[in-house]
C-alpha atoms as a PDB file:
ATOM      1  CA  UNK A   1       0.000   0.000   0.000  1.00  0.00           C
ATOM      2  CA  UNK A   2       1.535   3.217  -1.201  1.00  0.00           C
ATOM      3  CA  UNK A   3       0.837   6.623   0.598  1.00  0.00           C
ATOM      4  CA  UNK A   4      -1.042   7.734  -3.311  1.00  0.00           C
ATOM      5  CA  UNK A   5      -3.140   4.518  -2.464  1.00  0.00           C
ATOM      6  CA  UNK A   6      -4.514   5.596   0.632  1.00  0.00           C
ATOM      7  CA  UNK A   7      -5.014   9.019  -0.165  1.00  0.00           C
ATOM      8  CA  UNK A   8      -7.457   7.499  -3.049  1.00  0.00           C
ATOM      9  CA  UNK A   9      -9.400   5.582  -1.133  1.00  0.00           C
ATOM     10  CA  UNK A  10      -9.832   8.055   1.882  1.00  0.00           C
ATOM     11  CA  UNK A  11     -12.993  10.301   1.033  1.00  0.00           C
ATOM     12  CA  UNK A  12     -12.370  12.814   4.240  1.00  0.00           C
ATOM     13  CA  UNK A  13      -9.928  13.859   6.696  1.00  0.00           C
ATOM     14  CA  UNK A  14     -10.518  15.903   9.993  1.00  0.00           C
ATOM     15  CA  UNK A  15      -7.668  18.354  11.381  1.00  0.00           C
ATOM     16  CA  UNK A  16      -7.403  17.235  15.177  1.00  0.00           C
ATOM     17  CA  UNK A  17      -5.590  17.889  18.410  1.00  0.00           C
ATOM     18  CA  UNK A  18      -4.410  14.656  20.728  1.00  0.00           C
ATOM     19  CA  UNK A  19      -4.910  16.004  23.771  1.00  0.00           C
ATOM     20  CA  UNK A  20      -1.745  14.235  26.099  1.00  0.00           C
ATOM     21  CA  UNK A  21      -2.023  13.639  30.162  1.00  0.00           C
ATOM     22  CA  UNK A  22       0.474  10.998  31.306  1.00  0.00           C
ATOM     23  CA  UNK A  23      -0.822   8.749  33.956  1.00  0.00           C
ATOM     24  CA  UNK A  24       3.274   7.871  34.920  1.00  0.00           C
ATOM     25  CA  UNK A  25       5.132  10.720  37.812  1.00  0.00           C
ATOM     26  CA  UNK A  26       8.642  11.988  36.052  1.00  0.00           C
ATOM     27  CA  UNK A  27       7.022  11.675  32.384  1.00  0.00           C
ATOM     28  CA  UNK A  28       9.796  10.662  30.185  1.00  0.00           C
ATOM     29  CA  UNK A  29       8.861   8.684  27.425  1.00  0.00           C
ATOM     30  CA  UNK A  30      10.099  10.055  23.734  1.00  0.00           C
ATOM     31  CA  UNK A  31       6.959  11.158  21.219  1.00  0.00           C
ATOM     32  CA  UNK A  32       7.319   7.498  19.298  1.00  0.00           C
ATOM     33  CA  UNK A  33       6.826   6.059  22.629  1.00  0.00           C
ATOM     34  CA  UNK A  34       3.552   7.761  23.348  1.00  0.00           C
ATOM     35  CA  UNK A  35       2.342   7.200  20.166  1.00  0.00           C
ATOM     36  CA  UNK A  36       3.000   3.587  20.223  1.00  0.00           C
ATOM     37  CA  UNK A  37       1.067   2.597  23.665  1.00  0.00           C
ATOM     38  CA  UNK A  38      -1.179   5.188  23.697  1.00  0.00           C
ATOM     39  CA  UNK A  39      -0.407   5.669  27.506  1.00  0.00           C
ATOM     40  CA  UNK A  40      -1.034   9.176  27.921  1.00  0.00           C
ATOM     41  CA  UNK A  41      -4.142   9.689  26.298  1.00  0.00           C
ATOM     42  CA  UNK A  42      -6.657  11.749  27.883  1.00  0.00           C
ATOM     43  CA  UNK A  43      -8.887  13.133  24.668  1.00  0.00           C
ATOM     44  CA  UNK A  44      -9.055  14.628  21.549  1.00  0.00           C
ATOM     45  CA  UNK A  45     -10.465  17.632  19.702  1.00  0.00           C
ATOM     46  CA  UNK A  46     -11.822  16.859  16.357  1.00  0.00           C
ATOM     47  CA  UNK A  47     -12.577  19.822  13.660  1.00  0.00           C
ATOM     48  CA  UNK A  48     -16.077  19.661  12.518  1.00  0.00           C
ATOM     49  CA  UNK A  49     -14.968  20.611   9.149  1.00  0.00           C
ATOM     50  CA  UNK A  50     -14.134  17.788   6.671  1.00  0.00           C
ATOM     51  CA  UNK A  51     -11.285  17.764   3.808  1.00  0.00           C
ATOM     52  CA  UNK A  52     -10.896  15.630   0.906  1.00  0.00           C
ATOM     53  CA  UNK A  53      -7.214  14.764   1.278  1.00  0.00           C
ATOM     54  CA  UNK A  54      -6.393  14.848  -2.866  1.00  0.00           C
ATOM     55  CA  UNK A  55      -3.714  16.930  -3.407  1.00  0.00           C
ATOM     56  CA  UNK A  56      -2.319  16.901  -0.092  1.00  0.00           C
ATOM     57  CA  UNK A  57       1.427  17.120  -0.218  1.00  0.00           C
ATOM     58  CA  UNK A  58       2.408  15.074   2.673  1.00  0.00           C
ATOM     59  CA  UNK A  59       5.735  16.048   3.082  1.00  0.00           C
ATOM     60  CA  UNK A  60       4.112  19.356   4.345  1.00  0.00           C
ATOM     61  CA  UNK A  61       1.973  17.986   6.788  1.00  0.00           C
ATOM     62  CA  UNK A  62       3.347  17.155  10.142  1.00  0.00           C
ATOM     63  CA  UNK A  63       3.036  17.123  14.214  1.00  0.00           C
ATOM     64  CA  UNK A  64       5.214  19.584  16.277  1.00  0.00           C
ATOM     65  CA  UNK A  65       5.416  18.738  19.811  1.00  0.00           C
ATOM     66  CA  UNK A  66       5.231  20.765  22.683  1.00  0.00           C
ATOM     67  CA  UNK A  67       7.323  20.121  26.104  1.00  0.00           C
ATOM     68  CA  UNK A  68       5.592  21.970  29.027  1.00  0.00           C
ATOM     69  CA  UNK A  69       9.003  21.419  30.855  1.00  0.00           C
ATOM     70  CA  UNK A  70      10.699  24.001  29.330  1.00  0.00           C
END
């Protein structure tokens, strides 16, 4: 499955937040490490606006993480 193949076959996309609350004292875990177990999850926001994903360049879409820490 190439990335033009799902991009064809998806009729919508929806811009969202993932809102993060870690469950663990001394949070440490690396963004890949969230992502994998899903352990922080408390919610989500979800746009109410849908997209049709042709002609999205996906090299230009991305996820910036932000460290409260700092």
């Amino acid at each position: 499955m190439t990335a033009a193949q799902v991009l064809a076959a998806t009729g919508a996309v929806y811009p969202a937040i993932d809102v993060l609350d870690s469950r663990f004292a001394g949070y440490s875990f690396t963004l890949p490490d969230v992502i994998a177990d899903n352990a922080s999850g408390a919610g989500f926001v979800l746009s109410g606006q849908a997209t049709n994903p042709a002609g999205f360049d996906l090299r230009l879409t991305g996820i910036r993480e932000h460290d409260q820490r700092q």
